[in-house]
C-alpha atoms as a PDB file:
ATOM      1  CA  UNK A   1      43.020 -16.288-144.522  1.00  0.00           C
ATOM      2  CA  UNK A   2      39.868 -14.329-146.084  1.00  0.00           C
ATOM      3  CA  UNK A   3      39.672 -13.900-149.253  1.00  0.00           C
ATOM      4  CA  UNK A   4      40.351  -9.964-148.634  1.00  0.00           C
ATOM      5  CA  UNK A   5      43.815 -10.566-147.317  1.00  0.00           C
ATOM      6  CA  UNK A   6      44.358 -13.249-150.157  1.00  0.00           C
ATOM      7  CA  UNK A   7      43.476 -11.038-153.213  1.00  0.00           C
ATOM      8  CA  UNK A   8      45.890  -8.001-151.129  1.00  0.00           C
ATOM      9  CA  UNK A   9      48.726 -10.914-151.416  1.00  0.00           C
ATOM     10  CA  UNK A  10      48.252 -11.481-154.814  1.00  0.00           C
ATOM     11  CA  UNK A  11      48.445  -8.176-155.854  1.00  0.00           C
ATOM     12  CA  UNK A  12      51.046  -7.478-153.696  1.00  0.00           C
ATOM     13  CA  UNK A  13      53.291 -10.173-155.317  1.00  0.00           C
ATOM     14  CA  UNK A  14      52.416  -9.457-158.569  1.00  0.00           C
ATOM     15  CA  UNK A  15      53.617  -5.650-157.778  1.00  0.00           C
ATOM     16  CA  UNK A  16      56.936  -7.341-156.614  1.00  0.00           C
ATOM     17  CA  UNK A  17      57.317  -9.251-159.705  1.00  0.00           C
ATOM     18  CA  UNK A  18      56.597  -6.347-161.703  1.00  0.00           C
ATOM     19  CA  UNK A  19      59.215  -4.345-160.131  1.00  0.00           C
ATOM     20  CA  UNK A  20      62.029  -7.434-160.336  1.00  0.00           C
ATOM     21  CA  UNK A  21      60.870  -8.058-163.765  1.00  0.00           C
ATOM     22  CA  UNK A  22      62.008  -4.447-164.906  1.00  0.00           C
ATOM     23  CA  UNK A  23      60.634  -2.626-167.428  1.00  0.00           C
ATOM     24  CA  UNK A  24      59.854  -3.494-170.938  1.00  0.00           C
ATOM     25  CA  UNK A  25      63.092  -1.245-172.187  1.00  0.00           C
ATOM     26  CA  UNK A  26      65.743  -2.527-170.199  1.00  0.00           C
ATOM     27  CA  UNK A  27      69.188  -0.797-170.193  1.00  0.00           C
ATOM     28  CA  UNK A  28      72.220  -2.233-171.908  1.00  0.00           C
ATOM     29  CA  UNK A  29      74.879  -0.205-170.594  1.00  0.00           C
ATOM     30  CA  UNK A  30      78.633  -0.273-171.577  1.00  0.00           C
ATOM     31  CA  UNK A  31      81.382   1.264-169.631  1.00  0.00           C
ATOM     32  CA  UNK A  32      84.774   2.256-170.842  1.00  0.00           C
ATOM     33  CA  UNK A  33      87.570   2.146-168.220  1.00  0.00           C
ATOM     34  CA  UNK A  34      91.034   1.632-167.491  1.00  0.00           C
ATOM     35  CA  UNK A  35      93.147  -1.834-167.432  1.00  0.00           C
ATOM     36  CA  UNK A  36      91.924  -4.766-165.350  1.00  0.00           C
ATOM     37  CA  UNK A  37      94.994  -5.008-163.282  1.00  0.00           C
ATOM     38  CA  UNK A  38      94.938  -1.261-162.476  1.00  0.00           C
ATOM     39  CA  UNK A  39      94.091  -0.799-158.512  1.00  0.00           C
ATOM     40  CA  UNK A  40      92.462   2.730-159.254  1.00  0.00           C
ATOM     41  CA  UNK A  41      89.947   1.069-161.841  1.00  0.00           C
ATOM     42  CA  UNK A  42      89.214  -1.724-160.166  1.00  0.00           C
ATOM     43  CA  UNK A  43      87.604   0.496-157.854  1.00  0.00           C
ATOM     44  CA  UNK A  44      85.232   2.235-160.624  1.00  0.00           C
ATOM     45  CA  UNK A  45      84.453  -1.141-162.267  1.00  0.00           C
ATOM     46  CA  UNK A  46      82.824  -2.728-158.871  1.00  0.00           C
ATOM     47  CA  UNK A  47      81.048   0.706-158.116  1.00  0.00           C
ATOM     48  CA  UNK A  48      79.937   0.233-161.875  1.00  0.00           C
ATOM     49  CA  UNK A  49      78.722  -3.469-161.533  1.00  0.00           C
ATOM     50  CA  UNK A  50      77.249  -2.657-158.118  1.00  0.00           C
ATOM     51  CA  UNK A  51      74.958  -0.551-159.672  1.00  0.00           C
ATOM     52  CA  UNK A  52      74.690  -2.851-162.221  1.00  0.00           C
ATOM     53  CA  UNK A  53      73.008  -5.529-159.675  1.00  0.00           C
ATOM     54  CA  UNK A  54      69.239  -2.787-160.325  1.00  0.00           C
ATOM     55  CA  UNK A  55      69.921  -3.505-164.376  1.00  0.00           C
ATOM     56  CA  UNK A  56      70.482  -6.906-164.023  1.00  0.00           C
ATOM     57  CA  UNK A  57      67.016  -7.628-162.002  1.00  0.00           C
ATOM     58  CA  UNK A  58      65.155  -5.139-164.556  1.00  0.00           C
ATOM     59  CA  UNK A  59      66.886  -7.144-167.665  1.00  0.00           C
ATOM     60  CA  UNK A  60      69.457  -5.183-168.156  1.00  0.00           C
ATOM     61  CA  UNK A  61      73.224  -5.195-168.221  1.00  0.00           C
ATOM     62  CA  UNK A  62      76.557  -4.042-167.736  1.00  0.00           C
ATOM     63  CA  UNK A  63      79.135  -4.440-169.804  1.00  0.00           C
ATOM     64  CA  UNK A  64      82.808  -3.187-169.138  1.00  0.00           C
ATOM     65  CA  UNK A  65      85.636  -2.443-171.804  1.00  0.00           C
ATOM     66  CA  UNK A  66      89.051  -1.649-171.154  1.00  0.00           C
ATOM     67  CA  UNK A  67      92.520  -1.707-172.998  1.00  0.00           C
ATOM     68  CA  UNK A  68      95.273  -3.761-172.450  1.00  0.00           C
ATOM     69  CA  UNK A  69      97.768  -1.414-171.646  1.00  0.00           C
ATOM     70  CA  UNK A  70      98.171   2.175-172.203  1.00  0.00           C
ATOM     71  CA  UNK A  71     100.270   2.567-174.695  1.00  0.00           C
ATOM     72  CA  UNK A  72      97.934   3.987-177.481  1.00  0.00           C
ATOM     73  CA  UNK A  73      95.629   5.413-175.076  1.00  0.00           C
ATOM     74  CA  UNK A  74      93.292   7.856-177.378  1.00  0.00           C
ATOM     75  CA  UNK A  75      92.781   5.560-180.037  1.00  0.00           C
ATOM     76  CA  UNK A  76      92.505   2.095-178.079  1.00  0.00           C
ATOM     77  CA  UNK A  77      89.875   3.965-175.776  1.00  0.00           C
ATOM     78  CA  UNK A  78      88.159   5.288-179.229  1.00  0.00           C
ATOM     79  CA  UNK A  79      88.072   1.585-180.509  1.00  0.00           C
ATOM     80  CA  UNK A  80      86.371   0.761-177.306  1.00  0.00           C
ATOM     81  CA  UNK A  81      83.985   3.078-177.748  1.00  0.00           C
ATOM     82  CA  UNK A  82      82.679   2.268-181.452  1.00  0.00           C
ATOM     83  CA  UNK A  83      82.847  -1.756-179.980  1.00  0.00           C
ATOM     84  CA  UNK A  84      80.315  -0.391-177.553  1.00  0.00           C
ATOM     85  CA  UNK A  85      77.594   1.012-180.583  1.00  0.00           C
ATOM     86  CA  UNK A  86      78.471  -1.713-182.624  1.00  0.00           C
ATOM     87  CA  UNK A  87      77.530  -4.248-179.685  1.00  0.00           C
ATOM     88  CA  UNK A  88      73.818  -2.703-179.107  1.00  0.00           C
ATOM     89  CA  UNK A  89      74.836  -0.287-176.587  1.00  0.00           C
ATOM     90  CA  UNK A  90      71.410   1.911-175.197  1.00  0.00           C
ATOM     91  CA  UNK A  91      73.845   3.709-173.053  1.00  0.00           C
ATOM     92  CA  UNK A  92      77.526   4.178-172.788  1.00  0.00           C
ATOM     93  CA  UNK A  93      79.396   5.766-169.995  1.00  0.00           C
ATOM     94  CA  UNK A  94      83.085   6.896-170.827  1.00  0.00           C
ATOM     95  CA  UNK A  95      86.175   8.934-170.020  1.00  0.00           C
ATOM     96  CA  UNK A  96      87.634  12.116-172.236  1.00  0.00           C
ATOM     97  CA  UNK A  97      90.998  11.182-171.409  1.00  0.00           C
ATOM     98  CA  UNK A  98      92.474  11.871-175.459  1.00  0.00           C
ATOM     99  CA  UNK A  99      90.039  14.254-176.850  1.00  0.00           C
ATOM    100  CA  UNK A 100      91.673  14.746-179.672  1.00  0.00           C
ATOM    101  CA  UNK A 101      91.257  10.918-180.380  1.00  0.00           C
ATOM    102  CA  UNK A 102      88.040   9.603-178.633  1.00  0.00           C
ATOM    103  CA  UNK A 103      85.890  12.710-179.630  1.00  0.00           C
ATOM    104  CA  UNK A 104      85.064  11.774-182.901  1.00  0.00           C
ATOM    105  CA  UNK A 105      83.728   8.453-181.350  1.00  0.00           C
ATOM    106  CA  UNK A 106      82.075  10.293-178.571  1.00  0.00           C
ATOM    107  CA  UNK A 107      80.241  12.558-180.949  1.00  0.00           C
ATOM    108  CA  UNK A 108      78.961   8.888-183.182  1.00  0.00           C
ATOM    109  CA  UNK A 109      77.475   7.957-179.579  1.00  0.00           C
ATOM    110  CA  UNK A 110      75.311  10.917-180.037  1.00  0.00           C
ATOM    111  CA  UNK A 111      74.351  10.873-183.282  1.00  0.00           C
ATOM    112  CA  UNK A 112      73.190   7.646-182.997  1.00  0.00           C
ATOM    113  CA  UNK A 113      70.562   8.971-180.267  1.00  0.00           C
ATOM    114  CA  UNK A 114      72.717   6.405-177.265  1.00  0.00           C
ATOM    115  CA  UNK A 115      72.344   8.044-174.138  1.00  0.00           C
ATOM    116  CA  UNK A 116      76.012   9.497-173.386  1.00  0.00           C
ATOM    117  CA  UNK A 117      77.500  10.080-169.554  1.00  0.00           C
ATOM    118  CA  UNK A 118      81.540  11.204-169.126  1.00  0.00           C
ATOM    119  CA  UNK A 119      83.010  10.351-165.981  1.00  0.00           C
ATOM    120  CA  UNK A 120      86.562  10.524-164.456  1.00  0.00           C
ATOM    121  CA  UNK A 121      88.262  12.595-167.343  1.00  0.00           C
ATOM    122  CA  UNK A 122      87.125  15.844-169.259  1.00  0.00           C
ATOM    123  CA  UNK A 123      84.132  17.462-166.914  1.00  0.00           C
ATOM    124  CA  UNK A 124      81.361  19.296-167.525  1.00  0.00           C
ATOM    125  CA  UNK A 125      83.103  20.977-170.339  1.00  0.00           C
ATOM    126  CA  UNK A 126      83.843  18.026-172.452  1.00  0.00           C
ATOM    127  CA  UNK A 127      80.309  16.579-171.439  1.00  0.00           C
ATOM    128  CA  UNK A 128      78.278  19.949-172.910  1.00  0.00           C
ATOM    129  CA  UNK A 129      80.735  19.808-176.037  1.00  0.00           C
ATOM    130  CA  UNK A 130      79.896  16.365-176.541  1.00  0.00           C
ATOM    131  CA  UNK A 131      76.416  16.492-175.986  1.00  0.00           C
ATOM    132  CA  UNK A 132      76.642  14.044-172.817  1.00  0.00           C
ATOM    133  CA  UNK A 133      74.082  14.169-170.071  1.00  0.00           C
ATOM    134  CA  UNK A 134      76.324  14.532-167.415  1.00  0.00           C
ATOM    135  CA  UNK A 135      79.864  14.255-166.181  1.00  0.00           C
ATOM    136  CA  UNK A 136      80.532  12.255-162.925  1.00  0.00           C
ATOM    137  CA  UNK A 137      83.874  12.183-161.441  1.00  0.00           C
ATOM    138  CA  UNK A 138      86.547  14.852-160.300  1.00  0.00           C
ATOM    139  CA  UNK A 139      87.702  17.597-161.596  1.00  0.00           C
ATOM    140  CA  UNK A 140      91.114  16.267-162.870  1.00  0.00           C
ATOM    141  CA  UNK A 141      93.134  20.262-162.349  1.00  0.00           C
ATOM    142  CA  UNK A 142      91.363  20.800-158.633  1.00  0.00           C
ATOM    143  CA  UNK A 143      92.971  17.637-158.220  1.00  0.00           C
ATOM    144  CA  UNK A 144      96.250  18.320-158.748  1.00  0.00           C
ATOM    145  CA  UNK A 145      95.616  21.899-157.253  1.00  0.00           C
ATOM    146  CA  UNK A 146      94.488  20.692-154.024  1.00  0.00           C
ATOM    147  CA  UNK A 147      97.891  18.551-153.718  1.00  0.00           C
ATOM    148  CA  UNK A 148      99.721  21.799-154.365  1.00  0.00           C
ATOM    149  CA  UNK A 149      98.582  23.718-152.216  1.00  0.00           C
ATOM    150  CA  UNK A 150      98.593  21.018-149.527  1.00  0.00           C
ATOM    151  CA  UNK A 151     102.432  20.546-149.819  1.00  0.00           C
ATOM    152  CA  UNK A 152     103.143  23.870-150.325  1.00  0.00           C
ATOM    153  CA  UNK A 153     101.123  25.123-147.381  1.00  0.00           C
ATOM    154  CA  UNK A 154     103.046  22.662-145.157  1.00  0.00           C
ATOM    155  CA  UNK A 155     106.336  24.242-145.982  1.00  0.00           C
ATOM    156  CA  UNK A 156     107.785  22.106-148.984  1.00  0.00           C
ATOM    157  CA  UNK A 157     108.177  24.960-152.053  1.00  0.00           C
ATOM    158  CA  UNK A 158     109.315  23.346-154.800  1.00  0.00           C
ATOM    159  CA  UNK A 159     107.555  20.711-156.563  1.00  0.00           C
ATOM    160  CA  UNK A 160     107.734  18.012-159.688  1.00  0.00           C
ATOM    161  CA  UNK A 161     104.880  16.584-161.009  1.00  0.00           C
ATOM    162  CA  UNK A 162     105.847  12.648-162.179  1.00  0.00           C
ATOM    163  CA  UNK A 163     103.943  12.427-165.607  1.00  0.00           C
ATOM    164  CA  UNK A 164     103.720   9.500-166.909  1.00  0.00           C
ATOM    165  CA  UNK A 165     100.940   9.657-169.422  1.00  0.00           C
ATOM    166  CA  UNK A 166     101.885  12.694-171.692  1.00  0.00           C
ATOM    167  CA  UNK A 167      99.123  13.668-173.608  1.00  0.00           C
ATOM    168  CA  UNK A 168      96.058  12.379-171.773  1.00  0.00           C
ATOM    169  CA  UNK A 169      94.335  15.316-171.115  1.00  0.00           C
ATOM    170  CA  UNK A 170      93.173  14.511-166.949  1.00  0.00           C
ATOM    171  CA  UNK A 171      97.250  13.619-166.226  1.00  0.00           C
ATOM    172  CA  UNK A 172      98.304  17.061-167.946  1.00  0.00           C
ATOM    173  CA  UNK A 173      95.344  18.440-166.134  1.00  0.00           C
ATOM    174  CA  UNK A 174      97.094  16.910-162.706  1.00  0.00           C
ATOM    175  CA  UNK A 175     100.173  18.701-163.702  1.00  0.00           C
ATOM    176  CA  UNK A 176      98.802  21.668-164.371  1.00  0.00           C
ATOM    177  CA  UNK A 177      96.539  22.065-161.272  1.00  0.00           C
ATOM    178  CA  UNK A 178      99.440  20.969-159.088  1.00  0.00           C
ATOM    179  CA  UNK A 179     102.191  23.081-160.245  1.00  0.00           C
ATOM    180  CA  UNK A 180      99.324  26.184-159.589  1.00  0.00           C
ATOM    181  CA  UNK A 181      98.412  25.096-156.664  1.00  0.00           C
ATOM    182  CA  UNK A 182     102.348  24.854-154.779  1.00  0.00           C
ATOM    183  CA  UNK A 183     102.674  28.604-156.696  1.00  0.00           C
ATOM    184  CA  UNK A 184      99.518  30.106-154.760  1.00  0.00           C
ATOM    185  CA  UNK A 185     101.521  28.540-151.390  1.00  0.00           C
ATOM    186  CA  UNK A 186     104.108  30.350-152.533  1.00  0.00           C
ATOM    187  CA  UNK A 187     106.306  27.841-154.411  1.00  0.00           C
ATOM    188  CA  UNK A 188     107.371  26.602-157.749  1.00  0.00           C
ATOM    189  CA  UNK A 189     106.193  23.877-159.573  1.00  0.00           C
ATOM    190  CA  UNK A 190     107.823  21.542-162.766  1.00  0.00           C
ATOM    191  CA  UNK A 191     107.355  18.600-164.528  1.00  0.00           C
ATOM    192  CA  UNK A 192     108.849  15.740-164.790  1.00  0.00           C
ATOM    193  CA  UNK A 193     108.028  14.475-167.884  1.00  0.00           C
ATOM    194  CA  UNK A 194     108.440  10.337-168.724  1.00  0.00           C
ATOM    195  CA  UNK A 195     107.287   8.081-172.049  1.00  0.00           C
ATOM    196  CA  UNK A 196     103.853   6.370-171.578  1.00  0.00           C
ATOM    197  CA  UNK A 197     105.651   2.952-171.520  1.00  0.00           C
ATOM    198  CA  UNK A 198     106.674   4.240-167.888  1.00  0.00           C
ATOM    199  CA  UNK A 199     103.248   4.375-166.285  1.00  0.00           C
ATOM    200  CA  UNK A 200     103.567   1.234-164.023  1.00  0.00           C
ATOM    201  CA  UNK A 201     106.849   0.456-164.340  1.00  0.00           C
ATOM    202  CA  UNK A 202     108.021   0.874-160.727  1.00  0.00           C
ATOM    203  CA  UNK A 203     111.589   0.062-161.833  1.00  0.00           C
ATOM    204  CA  UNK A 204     111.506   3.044-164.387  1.00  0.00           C
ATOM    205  CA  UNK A 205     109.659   5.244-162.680  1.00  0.00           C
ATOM    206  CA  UNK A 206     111.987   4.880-159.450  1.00  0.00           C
ATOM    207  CA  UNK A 207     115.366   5.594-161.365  1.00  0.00           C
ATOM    208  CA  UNK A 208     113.569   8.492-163.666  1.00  0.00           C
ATOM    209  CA  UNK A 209     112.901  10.034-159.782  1.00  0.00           C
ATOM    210  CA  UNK A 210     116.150   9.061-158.035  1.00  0.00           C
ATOM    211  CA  UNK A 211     118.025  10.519-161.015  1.00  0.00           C
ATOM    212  CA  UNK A 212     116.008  13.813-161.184  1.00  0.00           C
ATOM    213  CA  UNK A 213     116.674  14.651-157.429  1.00  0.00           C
ATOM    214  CA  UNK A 214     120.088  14.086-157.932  1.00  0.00           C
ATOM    215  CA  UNK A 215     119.910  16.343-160.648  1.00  0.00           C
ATOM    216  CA  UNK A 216     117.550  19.016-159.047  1.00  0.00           C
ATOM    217  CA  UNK A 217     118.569  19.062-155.645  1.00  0.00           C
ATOM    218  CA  UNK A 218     116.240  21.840-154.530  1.00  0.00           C
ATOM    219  CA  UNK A 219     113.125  19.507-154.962  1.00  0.00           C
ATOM    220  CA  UNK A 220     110.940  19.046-151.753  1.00  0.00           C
ATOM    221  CA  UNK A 221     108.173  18.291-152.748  1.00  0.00           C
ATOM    222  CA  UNK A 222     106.662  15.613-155.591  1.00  0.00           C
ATOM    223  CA  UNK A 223     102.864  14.778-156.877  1.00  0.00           C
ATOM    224  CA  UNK A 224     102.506  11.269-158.822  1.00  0.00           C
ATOM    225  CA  UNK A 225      99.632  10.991-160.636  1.00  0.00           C
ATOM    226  CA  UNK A 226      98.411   7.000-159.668  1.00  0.00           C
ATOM    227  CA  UNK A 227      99.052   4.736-157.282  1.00  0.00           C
ATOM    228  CA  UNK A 228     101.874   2.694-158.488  1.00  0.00           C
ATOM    229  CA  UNK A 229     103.516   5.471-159.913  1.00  0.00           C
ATOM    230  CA  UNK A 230     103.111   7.193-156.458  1.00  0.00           C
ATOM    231  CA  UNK A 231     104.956   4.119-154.515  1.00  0.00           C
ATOM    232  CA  UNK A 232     107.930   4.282-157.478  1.00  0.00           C
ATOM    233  CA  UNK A 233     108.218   7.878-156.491  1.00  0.00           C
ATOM    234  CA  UNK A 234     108.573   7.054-152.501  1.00  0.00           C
ATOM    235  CA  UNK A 235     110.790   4.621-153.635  1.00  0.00           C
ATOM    236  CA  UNK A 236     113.116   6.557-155.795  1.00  0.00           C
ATOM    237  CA  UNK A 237     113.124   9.543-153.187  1.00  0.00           C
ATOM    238  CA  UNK A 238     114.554   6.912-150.920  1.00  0.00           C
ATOM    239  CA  UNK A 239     116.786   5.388-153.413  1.00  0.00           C
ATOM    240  CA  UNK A 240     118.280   9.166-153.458  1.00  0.00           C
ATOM    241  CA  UNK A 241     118.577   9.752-150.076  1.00  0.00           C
ATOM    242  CA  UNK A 242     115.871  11.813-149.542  1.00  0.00           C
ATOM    243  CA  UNK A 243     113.743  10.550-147.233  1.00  0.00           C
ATOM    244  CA  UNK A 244     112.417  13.010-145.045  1.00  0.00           C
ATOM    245  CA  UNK A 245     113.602  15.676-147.200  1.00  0.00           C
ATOM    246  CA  UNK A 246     111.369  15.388-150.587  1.00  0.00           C
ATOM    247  CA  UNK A 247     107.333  15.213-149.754  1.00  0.00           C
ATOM    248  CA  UNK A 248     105.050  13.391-151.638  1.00  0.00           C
ATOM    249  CA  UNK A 249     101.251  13.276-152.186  1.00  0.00           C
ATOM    250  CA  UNK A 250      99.668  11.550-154.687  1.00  0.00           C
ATOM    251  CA  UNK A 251      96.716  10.729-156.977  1.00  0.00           C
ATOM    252  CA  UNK A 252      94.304   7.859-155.304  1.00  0.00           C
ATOM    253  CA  UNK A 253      95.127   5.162-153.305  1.00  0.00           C
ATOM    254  CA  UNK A 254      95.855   1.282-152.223  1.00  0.00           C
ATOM    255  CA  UNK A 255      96.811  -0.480-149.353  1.00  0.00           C
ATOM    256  CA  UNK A 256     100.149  -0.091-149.563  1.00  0.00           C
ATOM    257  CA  UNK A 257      99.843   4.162-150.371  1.00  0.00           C
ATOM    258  CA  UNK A 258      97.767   4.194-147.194  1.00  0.00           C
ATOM    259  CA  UNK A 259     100.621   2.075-145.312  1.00  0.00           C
ATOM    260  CA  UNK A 260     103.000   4.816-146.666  1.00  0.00           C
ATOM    261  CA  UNK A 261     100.506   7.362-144.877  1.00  0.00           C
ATOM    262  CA  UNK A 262     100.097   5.236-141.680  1.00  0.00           C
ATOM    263  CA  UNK A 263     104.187   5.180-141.859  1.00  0.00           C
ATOM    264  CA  UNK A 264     104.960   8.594-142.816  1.00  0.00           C
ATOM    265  CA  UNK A 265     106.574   8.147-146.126  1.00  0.00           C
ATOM    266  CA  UNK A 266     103.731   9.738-147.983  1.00  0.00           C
ATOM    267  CA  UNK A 267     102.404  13.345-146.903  1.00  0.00           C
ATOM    268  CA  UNK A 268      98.424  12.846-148.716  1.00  0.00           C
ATOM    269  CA  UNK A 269      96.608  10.740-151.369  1.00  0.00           C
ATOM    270  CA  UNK A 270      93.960  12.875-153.612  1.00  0.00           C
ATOM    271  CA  UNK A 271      90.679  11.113-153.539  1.00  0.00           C
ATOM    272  CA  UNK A 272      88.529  11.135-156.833  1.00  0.00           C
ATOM    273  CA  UNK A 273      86.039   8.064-154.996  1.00  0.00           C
ATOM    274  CA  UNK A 274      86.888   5.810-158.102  1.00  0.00           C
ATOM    275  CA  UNK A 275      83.651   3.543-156.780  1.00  0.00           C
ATOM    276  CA  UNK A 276      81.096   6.682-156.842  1.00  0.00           C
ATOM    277  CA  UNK A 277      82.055   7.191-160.207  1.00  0.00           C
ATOM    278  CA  UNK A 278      81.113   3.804-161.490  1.00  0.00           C
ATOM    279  CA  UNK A 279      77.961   3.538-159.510  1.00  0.00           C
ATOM    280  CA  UNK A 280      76.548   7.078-159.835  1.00  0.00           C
ATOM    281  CA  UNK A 281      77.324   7.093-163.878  1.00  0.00           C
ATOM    282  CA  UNK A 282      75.580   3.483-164.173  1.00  0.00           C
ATOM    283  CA  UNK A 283      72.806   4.695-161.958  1.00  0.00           C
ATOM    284  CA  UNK A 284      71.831   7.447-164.111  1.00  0.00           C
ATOM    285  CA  UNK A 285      71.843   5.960-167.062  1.00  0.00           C
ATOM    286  CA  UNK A 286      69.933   2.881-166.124  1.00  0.00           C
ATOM    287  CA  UNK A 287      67.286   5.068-164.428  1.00  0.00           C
ATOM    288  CA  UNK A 288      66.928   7.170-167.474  1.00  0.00           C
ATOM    289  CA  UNK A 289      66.964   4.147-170.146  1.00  0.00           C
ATOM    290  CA  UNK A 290      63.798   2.700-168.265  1.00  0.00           C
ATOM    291  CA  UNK A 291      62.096   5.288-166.775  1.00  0.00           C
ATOM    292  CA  UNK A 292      63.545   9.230-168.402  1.00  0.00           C
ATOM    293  CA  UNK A 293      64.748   9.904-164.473  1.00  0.00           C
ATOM    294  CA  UNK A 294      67.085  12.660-165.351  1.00  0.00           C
ATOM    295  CA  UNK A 295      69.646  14.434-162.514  1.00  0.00           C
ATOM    296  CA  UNK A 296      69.146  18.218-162.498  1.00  0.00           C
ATOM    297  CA  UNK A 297      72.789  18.985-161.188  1.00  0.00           C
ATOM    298  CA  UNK A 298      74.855  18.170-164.605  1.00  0.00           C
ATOM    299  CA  UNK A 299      78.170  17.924-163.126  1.00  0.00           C
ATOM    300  CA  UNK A 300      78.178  15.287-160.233  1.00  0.00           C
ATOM    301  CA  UNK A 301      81.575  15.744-158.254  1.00  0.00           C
ATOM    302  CA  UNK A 302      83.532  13.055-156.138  1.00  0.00           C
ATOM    303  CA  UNK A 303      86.179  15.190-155.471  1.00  0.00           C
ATOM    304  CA  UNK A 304      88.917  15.744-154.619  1.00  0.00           C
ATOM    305  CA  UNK A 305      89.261  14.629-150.967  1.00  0.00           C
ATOM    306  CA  UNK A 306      92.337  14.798-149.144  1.00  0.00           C
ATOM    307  CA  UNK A 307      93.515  11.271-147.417  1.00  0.00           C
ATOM    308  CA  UNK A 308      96.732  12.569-144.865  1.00  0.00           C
ATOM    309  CA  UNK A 309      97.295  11.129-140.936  1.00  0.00           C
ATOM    310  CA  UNK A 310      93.802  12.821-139.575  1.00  0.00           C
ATOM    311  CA  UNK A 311      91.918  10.463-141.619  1.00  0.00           C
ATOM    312  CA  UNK A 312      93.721   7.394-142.789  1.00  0.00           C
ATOM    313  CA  UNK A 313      92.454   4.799-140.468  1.00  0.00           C
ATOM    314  CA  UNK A 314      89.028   5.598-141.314  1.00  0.00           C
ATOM    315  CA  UNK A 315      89.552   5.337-145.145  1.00  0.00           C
ATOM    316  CA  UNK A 316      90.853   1.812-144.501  1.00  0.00           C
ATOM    317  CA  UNK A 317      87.701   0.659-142.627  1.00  0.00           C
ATOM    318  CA  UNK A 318      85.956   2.180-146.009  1.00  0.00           C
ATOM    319  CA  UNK A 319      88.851  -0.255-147.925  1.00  0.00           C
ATOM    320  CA  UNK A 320      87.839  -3.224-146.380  1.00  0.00           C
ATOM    321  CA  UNK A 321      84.426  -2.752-147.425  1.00  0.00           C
ATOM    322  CA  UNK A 322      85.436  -2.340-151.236  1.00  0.00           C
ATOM    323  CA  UNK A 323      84.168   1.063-151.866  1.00  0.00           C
ATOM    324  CA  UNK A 324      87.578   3.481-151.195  1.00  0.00           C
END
């Protein structure tokens, strides 16, 4: 070796250290999200900690917070929030699901100068009001709009939307969105409103259904807004005998929604790519921490995309890979 070529590989792996090492502000970053045990979030929390792998080799971190159970929504998600400043936080990522509630926290995120990303709930417009740099995620009424118009452009003209978070502002977004969407087919649209303490009970969510066809025979079509709620609403649909007869598509998936496609029992799934969420909204905000990277485009959309029989078996190879 001359000494040329051994000076080039010194340098070279001090440049590699350098780069491992991170810089001297590394990012801190705390993430609100849903439950642990919730499929859908699961999803966001490894595209979050994926992207947390670049923070962790700069000296960084990522740090996710969650409630228990969704019960007191709004204020739980608020609490979560202030944990977050209180805990050192030199970036925070977070959904508007309550903005009546989590605002107020929101806008202390600011004031303290904490760089601020929304993602999965509230969009660009609850990003701007709050002074956020971005919003990553879906836009929760095209959502519900593009199921809507899917059913109703099949055919099926009267739809329910299964609510079982009343008063998070993304669900009644859902609602909304998909009771528009089945009018511009041509239909009608209606909700069917449940308590809170529903979402994720299968058992309650599956009688609420059953007993609502029974009532409103005229229903063909049905939007849930998650995936357990969606299988309760197969399953009540059945439990009324009306398979075949009552259509249902649904927001996001699991394996056993995209068995209900493979099987027929389930018409679509409305993709908001829970793992893009995570990733992109940690990405940003670890790039901008430690170097002031900042994304021109201020509203980063990952969807809605529309899982039905053309495209299932692909979505499952995506599955087994961790990121759908």
């Amino acid at each position: 070796m001359t000494i040329k070529s051994h000076v080039l590989r010194g340098l070279l792996a001090t440049a590699v250290a350098s780069l491992v090492a991170g810089p001297a502000l590394a990012a801190n970053i705390f993430v609100i999200g849903g439950k642990p045990d919730d499929p859908f979030w699961s999803r966001v929390k490894k595209g979050a900690e994926d992207a947390g792998v670049v923070a962790e080799a700069q000296g960084g971190s990522v740090t996710w917070l969650g409630p228990q159970n969704y019960d007191n929504l709004g204020p739980d998600a608020a609490e979560l929030i202030r944990q977050a400043i209180d805990q050192g936080a030199d970036a925070i990522v977070g959904p508007d699901w309550v903005p009546e509630a989590m605002d107020p926290a929101f806008e202390a995120v600011t004031a303290a100068g904490i760089p601020l990303v929304i993602y999965n709930a509230g969009g660009l417009e609850a990003a701007d009001k709050l002074g956020a740099m971005n919003y990553v995620g879906a836009v929760d009424y095209k959502s519900g709009f593009a199921a809507g118009e899917y059913l109703g452009n099949a055919g099926h003209k009267n739809g329910a939307c299964v609510n079982t978070l009343p008063g998070a502002a993304n669900i009644e977004a859902f609602c909304s969105g998909f009771n528009d969407g089945i009018i511009a087919a041509g239909g009608t649209g209606s909700v069917l409103q449940l308590p809170a303490t529903a979402f994720g009970d299968a058992t309650a969510v599956a009688q609420a259904v059953r007993a609502h066809l029974l009532q409103n025979p005229e229903i063909d079509a049905m939007f849930a807004i998650g995936d357990g709620d969606t299988n309760a609403t197969v399953s009540g649909i059945q439990q009324a005998g009306k398979a075949g007869q009552v259509h249902v598509c649904g927001m996001n998936f699991s394996d056993t929604i995209l068995a209900n496609i493979q099987a027929g029992s389930q018409d679509c799934a409305i993709d908001q790519q829970g793992y893009q969420q995570g990733f992109f909204a940690v990405s940003i905000l670890n790039n901008y921490v430690n170097y002031g990277v900042t994304i021109p485009t201020r509203e980063i959309l990952t969807g809605p995309g529309i899982v039905d029989a053309s495209n299932v078996e692909l979505v499952i190879e995506g599955v087994k890979a961790g990121v759908r």
